[in-house]
C-alpha atoms as a PDB file:
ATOM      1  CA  UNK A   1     135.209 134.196  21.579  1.00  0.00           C
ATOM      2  CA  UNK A   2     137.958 133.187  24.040  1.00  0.00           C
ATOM      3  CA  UNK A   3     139.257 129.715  23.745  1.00  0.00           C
ATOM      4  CA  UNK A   4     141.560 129.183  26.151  1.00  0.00           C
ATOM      5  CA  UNK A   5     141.577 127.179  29.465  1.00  0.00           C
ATOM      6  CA  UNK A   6     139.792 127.539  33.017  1.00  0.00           C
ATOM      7  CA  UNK A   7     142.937 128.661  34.200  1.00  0.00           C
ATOM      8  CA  UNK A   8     142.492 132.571  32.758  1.00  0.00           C
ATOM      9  CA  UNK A   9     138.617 132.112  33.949  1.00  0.00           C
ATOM     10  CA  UNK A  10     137.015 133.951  37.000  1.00  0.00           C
ATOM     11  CA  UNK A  11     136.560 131.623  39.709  1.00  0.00           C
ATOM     12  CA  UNK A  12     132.895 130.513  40.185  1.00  0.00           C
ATOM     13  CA  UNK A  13     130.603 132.391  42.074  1.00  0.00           C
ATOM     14  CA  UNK A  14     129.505 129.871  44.533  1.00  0.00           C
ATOM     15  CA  UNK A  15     132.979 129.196  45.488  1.00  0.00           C
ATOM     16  CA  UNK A  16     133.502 133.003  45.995  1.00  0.00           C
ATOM     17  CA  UNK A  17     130.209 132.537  47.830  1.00  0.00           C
ATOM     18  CA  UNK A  18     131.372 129.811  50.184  1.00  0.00           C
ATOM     19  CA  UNK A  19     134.811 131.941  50.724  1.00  0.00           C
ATOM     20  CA  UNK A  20     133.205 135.055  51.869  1.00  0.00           C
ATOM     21  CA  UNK A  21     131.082 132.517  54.220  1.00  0.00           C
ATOM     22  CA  UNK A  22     134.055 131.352  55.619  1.00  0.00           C
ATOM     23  CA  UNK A  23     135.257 134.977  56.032  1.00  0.00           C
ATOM     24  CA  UNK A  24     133.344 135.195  59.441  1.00  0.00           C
ATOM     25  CA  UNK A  25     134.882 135.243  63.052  1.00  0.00           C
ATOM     26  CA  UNK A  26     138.069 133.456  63.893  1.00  0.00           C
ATOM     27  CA  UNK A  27     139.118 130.265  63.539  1.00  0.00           C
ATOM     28  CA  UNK A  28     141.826 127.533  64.289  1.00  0.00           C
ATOM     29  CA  UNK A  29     144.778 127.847  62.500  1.00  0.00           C
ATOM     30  CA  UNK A  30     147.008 125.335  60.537  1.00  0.00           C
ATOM     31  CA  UNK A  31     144.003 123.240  59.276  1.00  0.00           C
ATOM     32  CA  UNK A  32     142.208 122.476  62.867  1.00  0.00           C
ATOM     33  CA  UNK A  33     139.469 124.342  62.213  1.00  0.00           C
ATOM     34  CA  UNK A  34     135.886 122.870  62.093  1.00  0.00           C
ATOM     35  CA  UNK A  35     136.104 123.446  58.061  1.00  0.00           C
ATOM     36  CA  UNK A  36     138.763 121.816  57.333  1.00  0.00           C
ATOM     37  CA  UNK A  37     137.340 119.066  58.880  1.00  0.00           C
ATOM     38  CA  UNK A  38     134.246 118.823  57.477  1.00  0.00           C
ATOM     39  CA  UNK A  39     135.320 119.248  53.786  1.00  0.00           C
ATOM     40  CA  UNK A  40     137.942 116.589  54.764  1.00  0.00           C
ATOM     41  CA  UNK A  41     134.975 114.150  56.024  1.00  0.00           C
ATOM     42  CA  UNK A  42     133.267 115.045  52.410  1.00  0.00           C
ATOM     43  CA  UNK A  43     135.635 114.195  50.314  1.00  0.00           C
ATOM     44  CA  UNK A  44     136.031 110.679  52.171  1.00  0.00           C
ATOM     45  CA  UNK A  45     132.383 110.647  51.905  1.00  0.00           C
ATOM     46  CA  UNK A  46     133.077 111.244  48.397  1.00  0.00           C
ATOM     47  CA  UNK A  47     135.278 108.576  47.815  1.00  0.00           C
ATOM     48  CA  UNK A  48     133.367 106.022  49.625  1.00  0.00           C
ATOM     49  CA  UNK A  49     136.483 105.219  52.321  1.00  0.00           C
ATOM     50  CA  UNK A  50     138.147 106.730  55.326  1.00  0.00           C
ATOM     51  CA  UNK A  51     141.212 109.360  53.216  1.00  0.00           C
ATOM     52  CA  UNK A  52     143.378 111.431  54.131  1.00  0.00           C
ATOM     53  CA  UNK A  53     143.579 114.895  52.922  1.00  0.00           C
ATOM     54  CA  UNK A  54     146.025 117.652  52.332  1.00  0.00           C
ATOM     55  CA  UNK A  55     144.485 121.220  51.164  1.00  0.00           C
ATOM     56  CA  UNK A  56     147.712 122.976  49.115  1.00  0.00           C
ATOM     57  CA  UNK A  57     147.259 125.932  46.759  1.00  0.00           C
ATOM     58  CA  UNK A  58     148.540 124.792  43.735  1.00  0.00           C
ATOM     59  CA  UNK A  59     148.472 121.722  41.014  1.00  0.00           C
ATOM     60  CA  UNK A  60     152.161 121.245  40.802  1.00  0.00           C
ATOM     61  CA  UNK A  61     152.748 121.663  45.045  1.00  0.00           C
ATOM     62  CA  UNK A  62     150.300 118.550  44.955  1.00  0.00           C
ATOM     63  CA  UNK A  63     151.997 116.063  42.523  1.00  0.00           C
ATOM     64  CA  UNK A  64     155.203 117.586  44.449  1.00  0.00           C
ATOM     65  CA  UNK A  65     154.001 116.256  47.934  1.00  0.00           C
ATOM     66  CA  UNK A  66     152.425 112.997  46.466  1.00  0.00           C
ATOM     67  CA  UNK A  67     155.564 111.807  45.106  1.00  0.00           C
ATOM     68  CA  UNK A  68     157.846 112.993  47.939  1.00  0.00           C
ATOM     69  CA  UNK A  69     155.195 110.605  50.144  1.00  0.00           C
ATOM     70  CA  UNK A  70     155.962 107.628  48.005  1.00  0.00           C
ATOM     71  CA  UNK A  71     159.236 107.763  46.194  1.00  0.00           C
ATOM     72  CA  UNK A  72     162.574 108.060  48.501  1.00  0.00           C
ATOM     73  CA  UNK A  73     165.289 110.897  47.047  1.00  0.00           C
ATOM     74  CA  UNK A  74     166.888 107.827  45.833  1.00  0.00           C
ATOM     75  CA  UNK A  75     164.046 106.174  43.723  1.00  0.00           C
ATOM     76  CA  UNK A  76     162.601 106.894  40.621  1.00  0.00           C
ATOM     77  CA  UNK A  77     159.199 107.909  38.735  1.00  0.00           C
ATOM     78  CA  UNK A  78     157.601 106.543  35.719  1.00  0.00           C
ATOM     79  CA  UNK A  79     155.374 108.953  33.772  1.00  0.00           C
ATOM     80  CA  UNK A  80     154.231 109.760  30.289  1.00  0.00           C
ATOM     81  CA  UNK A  81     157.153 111.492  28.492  1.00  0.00           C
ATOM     82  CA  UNK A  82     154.668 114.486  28.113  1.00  0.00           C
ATOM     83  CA  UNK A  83     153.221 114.397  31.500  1.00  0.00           C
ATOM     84  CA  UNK A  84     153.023 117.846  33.788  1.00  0.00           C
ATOM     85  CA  UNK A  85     155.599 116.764  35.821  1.00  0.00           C
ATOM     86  CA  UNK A  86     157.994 115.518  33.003  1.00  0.00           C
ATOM     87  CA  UNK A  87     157.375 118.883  30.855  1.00  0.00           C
ATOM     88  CA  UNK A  88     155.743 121.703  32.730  1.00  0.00           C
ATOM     89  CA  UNK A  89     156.880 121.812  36.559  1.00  0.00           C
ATOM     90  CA  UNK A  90     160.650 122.265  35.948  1.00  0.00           C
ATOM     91  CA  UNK A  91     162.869 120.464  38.681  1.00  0.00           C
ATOM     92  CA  UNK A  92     160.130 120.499  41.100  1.00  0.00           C
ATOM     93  CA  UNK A  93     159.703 116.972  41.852  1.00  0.00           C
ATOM     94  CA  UNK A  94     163.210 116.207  42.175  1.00  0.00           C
ATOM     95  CA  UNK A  95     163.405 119.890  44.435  1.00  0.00           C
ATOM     96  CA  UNK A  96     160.717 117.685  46.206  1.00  0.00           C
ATOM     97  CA  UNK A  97     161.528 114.861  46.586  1.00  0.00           C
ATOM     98  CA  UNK A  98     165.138 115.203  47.502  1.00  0.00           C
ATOM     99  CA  UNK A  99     166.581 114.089  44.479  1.00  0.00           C
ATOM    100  CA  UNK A 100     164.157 111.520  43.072  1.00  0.00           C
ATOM    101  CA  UNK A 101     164.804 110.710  39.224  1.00  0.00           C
ATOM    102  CA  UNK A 102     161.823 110.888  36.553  1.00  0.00           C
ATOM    103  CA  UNK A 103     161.565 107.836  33.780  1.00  0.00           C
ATOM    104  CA  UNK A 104     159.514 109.185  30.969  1.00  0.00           C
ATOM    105  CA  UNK A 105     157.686 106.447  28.808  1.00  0.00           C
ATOM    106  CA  UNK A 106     156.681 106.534  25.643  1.00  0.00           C
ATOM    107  CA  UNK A 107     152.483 105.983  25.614  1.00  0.00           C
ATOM    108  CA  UNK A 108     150.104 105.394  23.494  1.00  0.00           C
ATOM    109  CA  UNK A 109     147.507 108.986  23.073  1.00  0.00           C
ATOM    110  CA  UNK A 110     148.857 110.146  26.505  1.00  0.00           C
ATOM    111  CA  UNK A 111     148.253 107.004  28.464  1.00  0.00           C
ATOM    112  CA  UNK A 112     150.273 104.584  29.366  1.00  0.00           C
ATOM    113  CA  UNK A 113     150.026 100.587  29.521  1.00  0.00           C
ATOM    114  CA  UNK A 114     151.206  97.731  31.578  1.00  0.00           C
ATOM    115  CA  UNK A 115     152.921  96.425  28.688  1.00  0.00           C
ATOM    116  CA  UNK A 116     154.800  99.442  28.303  1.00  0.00           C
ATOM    117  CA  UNK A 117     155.580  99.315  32.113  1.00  0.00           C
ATOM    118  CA  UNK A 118     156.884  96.322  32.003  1.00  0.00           C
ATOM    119  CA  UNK A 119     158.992  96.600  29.200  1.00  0.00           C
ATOM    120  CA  UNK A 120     161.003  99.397  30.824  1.00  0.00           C
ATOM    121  CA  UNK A 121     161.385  97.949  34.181  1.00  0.00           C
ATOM    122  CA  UNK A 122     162.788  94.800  32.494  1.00  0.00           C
ATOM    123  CA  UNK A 123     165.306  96.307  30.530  1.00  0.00           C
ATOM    124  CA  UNK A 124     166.400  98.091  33.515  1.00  0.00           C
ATOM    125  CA  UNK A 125     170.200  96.840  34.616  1.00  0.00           C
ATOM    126  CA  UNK A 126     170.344  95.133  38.171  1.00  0.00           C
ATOM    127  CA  UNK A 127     173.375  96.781  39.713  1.00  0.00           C
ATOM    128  CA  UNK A 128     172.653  98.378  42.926  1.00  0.00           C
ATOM    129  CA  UNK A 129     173.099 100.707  44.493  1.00  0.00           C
ATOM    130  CA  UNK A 130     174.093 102.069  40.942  1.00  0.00           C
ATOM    131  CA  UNK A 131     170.880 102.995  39.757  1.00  0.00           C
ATOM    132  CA  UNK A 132     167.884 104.894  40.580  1.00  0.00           C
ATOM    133  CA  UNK A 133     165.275 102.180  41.857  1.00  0.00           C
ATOM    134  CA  UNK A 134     161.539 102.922  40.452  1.00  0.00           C
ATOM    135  CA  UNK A 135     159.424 103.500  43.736  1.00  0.00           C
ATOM    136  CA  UNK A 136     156.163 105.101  41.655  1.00  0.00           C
ATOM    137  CA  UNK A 137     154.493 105.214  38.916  1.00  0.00           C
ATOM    138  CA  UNK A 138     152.397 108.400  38.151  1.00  0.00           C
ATOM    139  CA  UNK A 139     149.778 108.889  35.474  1.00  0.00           C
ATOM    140  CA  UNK A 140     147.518 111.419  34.546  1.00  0.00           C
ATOM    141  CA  UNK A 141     143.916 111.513  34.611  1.00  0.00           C
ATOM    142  CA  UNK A 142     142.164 113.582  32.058  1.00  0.00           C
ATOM    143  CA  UNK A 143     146.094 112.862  29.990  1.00  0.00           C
ATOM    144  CA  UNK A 144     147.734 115.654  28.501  1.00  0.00           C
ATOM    145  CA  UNK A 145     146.286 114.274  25.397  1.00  0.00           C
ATOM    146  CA  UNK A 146     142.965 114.360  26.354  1.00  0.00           C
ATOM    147  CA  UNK A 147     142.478 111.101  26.679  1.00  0.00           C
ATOM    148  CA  UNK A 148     141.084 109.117  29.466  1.00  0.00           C
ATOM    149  CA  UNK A 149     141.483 106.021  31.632  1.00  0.00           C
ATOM    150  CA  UNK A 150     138.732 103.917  32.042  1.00  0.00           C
ATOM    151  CA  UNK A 151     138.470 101.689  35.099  1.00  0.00           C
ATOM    152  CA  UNK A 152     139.473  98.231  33.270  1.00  0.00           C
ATOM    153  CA  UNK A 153     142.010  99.448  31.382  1.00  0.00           C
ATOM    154  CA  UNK A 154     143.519 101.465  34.966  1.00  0.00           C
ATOM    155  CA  UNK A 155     143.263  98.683  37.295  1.00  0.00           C
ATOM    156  CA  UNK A 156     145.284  96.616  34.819  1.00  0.00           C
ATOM    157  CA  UNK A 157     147.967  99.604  34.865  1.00  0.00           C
ATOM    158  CA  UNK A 158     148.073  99.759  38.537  1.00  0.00           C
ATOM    159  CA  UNK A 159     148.111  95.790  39.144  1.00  0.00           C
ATOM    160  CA  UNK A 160     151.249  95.294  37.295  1.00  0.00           C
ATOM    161  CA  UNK A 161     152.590  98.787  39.007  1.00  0.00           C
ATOM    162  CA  UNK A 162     151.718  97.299  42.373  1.00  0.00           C
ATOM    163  CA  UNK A 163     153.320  93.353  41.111  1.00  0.00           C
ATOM    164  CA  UNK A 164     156.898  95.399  40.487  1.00  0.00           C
ATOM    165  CA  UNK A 165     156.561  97.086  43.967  1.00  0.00           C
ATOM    166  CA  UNK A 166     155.341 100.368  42.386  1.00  0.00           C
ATOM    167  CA  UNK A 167     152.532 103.070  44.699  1.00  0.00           C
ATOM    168  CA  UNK A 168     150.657 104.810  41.710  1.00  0.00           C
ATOM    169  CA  UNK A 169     149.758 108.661  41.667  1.00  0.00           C
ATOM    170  CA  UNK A 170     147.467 109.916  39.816  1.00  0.00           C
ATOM    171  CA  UNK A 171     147.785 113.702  38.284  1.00  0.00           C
ATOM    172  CA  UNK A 172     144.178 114.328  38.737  1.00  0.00           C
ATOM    173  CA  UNK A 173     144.238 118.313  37.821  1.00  0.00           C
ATOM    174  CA  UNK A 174     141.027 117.534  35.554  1.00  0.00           C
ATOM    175  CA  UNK A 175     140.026 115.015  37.402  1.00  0.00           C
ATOM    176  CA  UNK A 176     136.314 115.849  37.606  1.00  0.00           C
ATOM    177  CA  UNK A 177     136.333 115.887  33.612  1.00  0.00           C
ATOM    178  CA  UNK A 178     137.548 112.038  33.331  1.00  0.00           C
ATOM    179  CA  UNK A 179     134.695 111.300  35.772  1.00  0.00           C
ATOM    180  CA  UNK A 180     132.313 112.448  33.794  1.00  0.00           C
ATOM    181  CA  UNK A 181     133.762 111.260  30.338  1.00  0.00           C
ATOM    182  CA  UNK A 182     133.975 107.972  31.559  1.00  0.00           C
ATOM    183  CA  UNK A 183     130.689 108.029  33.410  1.00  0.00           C
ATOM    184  CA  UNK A 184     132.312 106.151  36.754  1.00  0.00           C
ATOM    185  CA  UNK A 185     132.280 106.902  40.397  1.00  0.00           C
ATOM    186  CA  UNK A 186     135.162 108.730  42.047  1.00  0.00           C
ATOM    187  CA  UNK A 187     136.016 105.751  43.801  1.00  0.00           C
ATOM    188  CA  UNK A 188     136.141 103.207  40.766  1.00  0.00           C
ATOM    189  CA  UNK A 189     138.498 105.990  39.167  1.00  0.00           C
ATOM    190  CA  UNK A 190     141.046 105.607  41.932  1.00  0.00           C
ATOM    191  CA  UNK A 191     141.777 103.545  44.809  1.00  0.00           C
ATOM    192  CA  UNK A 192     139.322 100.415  43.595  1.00  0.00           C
ATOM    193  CA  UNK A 193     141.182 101.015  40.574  1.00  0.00           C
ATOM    194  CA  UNK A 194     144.377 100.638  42.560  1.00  0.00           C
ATOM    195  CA  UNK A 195     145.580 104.197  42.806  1.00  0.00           C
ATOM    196  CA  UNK A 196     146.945 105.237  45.639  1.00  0.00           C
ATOM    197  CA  UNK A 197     147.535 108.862  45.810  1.00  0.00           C
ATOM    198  CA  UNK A 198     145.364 111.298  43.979  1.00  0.00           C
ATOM    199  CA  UNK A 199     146.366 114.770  43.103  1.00  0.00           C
ATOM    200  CA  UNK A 200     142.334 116.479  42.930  1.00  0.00           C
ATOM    201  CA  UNK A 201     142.119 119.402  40.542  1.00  0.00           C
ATOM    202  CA  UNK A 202     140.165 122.343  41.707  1.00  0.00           C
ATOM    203  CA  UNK A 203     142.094 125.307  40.089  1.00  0.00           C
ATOM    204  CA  UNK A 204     141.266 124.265  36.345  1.00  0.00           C
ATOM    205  CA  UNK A 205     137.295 123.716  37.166  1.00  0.00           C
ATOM    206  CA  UNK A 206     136.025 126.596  38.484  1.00  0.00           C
ATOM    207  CA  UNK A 207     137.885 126.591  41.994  1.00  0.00           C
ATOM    208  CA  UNK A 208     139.926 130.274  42.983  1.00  0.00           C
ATOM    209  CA  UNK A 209     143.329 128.281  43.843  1.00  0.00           C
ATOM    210  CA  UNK A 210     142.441 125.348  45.870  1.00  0.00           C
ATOM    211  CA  UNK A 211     144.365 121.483  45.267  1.00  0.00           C
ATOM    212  CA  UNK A 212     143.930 118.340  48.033  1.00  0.00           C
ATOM    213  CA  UNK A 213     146.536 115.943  48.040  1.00  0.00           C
ATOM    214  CA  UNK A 214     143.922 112.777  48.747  1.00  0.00           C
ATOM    215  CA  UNK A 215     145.577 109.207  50.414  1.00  0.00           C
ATOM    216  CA  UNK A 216     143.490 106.495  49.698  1.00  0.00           C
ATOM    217  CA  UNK A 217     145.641 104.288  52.520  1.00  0.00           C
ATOM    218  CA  UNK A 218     146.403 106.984  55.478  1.00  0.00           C
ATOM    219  CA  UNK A 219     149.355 105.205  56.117  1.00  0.00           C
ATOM    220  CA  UNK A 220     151.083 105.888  53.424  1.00  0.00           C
ATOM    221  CA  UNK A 221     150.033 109.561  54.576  1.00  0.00           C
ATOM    222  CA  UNK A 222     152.433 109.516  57.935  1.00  0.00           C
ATOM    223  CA  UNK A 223     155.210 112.398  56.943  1.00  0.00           C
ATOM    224  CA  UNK A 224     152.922 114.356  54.337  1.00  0.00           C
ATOM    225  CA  UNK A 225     152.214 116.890  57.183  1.00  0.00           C
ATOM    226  CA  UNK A 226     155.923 117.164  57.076  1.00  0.00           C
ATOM    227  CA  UNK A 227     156.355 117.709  53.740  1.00  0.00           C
ATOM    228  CA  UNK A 228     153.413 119.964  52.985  1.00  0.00           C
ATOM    229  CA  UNK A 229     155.399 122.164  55.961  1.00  0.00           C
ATOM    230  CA  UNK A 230     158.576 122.253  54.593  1.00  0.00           C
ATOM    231  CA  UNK A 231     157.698 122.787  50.932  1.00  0.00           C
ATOM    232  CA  UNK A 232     156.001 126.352  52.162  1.00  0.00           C
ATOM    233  CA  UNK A 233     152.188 125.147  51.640  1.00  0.00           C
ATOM    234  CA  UNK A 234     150.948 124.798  55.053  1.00  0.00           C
ATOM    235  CA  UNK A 235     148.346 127.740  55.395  1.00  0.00           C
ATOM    236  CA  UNK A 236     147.948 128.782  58.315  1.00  0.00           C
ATOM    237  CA  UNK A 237     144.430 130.248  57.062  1.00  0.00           C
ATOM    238  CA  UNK A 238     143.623 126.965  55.997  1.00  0.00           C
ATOM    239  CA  UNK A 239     139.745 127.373  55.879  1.00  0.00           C
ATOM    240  CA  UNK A 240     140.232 129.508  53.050  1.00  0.00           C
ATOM    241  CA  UNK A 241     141.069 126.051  51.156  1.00  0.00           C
ATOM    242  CA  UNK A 242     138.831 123.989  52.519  1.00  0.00           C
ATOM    243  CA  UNK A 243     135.757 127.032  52.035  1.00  0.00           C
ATOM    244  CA  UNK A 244     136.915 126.393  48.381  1.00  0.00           C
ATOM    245  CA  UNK A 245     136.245 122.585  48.363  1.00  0.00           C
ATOM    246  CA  UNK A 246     133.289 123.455  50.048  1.00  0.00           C
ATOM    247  CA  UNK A 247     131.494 125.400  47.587  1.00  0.00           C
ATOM    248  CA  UNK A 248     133.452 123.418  45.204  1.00  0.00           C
ATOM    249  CA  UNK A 249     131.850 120.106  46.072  1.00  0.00           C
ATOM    250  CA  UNK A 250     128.650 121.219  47.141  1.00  0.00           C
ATOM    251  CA  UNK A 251     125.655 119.500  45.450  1.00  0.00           C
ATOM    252  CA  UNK A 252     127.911 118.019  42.565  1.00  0.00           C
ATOM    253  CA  UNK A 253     128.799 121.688  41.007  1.00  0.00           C
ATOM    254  CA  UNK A 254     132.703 120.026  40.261  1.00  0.00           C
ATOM    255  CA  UNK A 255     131.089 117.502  38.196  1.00  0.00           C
ATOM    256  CA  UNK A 256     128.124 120.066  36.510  1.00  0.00           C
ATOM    257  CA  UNK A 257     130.897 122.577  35.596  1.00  0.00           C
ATOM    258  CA  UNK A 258     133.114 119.403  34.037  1.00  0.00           C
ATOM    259  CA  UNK A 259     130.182 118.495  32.327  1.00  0.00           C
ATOM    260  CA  UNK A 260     129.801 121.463  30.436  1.00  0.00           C
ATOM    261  CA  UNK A 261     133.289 122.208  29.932  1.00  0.00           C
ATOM    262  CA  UNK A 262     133.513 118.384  28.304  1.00  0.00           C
ATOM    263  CA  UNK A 263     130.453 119.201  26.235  1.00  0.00           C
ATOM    264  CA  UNK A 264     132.138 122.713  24.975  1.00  0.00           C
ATOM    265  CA  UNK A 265     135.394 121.100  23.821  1.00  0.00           C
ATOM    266  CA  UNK A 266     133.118 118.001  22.144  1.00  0.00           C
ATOM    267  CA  UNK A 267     131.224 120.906  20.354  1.00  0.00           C
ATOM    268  CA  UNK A 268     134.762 122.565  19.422  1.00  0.00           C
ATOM    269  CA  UNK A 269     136.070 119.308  18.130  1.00  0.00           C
ATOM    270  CA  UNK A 270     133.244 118.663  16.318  1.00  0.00           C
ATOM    271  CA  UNK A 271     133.324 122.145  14.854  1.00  0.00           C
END
């Protein structure tokens, strides 16, 4: 018995299978090929709106170039104290971001609330340009707790993020797991929820080492192609991502494979 996390687990087959597919011919490089494009097209498709989509290799290279597109080197973040990005990523969002600031917030079983929100950007001194301005709020989504935020309780969050000029990221590396623990579309878990940068988790549900940086507002999206550059995560054998996505997505196997990891923890718990 072996209890640990998808992250020491084979990748599944039918991703291998769509990765060997994709392992035919040549292709365009940097992300024009016809791949690319089409798993691009699915996940707006997915997500019920036009998005725009960045394929990068890893979980933390993804909250790294979703903050850098919303928070200047002078702003801020607000996060859960134990977030990924707080605990487990080192310096890299300020290494991304130029020099952006992280706010950790006490929360209440890894989520956060818009009382709590609010209570930390109103204690906040006024003296500028002496202190780090919050620019973003980012939550995650399954929480390092385990937890999960359901669509009432996260449009709340985001509406009083979006009232104190805050753009809301979402740490989706289980993503796929809250969706099916809370039993609501992808879109009602994000952007109609009010988030607008998502951070979609492939690595920890069955994908080989695939991430997409997903902008539910392109424009918010105009220097990410920059930033996914200079940060080193611009492949230049991009279908290799996208084949991963493919297989990934194809006829729901993210959400049968979070389904049965949900239902294996439940049945540990329970235990």
């Amino acid at each position: 018995m072996f209890f640990a996390f998808d992250n020491t687990a084979p990748a599944h087959p039918a991703v291998m299978d769509a990765v060997m597919r994709a392992n035919s011919g040549s292709a365009a490089s940097y992300g024009d090929d016809p791949l690319t494009a089409q798993v691009t097209a699915q996940i707006s498709e997915i997500f019920e709106r036009e998005c725009a989509v960045y394929f990068v290799t890893t979980g933390s290279a993804a909250n790294g170039i979703a903050l850098t597109s919303i928070c200047p080197p002078y702003g801020a973040v607000l996060c859960y104290e134990s977030s990924h990005i707080n605990l487990d990523e080192n310096t890299l969002p300020a290494l991304y971001t130029g020099g952006a600031k992280l706010c950790p917030l006490p929360g209440e079983s890894g989520l956060l609330t818009p009382a709590i929100v609010a209570r930390y950007l109103d204690q906040l001194p006024s003296h500028p340009p002496h202190g780090a301005v919050p620019h973003a709020l980012s939550i995650t989504n399954v929480s390092e707790c385990g937890t999960v935020y359901h669509p009432a309780a996260l449009a709340e969050l985001c509406s009083k993020a979006h009232s104190r000029g805050l753009k809301v990221h979402m740490d989706g590396a289980r993503f796929a797991n809250a969706l099916v623990a809370s039993g609501c579309s992808p879109a009602e878990a994000t952007w109609k929820s009010g988030v607008d940068v998502l951070s979609f988790g492939g690595t920890k549900n069955g994908c080989l080492a695939a991430e997409a940086v997903v902008f539910f507002n392109p424009d918010l999206a105009r220097v990410t192609e920059w930033h996914r550059k200079r940060t080193g995560h611009l492949w230049s054998k991009m279908r290799y991502l996208a084949a991963q996505f493919e297989g990934y997505l194809d006829g729901g196997l993210w959400l049968e494979l979070a389904g049965h990891a949900n239902a294996m923890a439940r049945r540990l718990s329970d235990g």
